[in-house]
Protein backbone atom coordinates (compact mmCIF):
# COMPACT_ATOMS: atom_id res chain seq x y z
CA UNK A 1 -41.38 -14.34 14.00
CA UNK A 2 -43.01 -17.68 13.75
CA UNK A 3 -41.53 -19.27 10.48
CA UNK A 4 -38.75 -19.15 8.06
CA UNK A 5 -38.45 -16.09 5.74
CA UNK A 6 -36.24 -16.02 2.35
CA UNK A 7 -35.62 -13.07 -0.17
CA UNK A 8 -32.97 -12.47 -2.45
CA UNK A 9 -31.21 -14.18 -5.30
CA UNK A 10 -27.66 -15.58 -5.53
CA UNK A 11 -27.34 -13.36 -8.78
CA UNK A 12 -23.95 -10.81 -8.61
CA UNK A 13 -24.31 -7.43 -6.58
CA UNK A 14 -27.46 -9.04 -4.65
CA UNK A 15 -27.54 -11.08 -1.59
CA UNK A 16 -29.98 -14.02 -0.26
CA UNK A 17 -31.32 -14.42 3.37
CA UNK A 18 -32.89 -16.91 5.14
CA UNK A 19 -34.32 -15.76 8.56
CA UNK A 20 -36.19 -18.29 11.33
CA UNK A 21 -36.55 -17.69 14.62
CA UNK A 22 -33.80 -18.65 17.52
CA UNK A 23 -35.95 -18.49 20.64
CA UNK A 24 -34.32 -16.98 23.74
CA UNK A 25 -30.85 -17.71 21.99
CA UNK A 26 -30.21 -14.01 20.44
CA UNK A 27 -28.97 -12.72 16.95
CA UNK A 28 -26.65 -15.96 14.93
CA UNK A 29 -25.68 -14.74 11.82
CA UNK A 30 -24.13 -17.14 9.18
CA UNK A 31 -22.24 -15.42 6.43
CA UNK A 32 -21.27 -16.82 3.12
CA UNK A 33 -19.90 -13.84 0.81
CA UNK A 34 -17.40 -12.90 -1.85
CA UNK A 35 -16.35 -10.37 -0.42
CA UNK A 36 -16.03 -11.16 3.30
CA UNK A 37 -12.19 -10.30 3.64
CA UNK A 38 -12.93 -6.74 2.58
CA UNK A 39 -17.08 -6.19 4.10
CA UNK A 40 -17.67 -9.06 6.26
CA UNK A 41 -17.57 -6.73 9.71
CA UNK A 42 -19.67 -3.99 8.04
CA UNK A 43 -22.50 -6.39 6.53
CA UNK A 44 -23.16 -8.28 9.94
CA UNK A 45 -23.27 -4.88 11.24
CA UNK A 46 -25.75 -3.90 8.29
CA UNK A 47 -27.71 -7.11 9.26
CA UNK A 48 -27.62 -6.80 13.21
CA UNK A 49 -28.43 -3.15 13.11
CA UNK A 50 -31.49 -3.48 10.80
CA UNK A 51 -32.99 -6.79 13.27
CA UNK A 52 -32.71 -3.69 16.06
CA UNK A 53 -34.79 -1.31 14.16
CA UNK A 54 -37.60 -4.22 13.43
CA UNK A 55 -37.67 -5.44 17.13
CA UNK A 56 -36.15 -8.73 16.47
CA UNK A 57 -33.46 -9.88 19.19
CA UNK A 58 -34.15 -13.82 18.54
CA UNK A 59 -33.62 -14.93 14.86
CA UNK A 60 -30.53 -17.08 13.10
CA UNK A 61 -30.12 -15.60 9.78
CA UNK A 62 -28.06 -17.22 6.73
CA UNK A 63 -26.88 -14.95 4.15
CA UNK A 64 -25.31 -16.02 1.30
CA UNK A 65 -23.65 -12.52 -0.18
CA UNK A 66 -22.54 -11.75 -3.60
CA UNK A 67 -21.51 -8.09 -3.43
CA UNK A 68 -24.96 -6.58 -2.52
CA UNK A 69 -25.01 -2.84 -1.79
CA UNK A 70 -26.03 -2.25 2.45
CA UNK A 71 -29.56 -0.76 0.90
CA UNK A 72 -29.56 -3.72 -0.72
CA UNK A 73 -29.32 -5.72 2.17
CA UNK A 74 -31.15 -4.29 4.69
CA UNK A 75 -34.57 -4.35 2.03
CA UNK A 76 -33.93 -8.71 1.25
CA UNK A 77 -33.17 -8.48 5.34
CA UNK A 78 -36.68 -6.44 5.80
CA UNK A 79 -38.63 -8.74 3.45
CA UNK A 80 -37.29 -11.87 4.77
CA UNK A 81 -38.66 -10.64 8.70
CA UNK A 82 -42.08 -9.90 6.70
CA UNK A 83 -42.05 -13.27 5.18
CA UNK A 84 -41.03 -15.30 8.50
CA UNK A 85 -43.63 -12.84 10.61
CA UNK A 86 -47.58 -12.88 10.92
CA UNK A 87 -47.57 -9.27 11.26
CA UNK A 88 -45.83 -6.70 9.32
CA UNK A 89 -42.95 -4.91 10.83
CA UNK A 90 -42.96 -2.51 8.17
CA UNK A 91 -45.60 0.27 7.63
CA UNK A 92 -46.23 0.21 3.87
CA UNK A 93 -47.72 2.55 2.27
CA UNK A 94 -48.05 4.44 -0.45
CA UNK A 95 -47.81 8.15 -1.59
């Protein structure tokens, strides 16, 4: 990663991230959501566990969550790496 990546909206059931990178300091995850008493645990684990499967172990990520879905998540989390990277962590393609 070598800049700042944002996706999502603030609208209800969706979920905005801001990624940059956090050089030799690790995953910091900053969490902002509506529903943090109840999902907090399970969306940093959403968030931490997608990072793994796109190679990223440096980043600080704000979210700002308003009830999204994990699928939901993890694609905003997945386009926000994209955004913030020079190359493409995800194979698109289409069939």
């Amino acid at each position: 990663m070598n800049g700042t990546g944002i996706a999502g909206t603030l609208e209800s059931s969706d979920i905005m991230i801001a990624i940059e990178p956090n050089d030799g300091k690790g995953i910091e995850i900053q969490l902002k959501s509506t529903v943090e008493n109840q999902f907090g645990n399970q969306i940093r684990t959403v968030i931490r566990d997608m990072l793994t499967t796109l190679g990223v172990t440096d980043a600080k990520v704000v979210a700002n969550d308003r009830g999204a879905l994990d699928c939901t998540i993890r694609a905003r989390l997945t386009t926000a790496v994209n955004r913030a990277s020079e190359e493409k962590c995800v194979p698109w393609e289409v069939r």
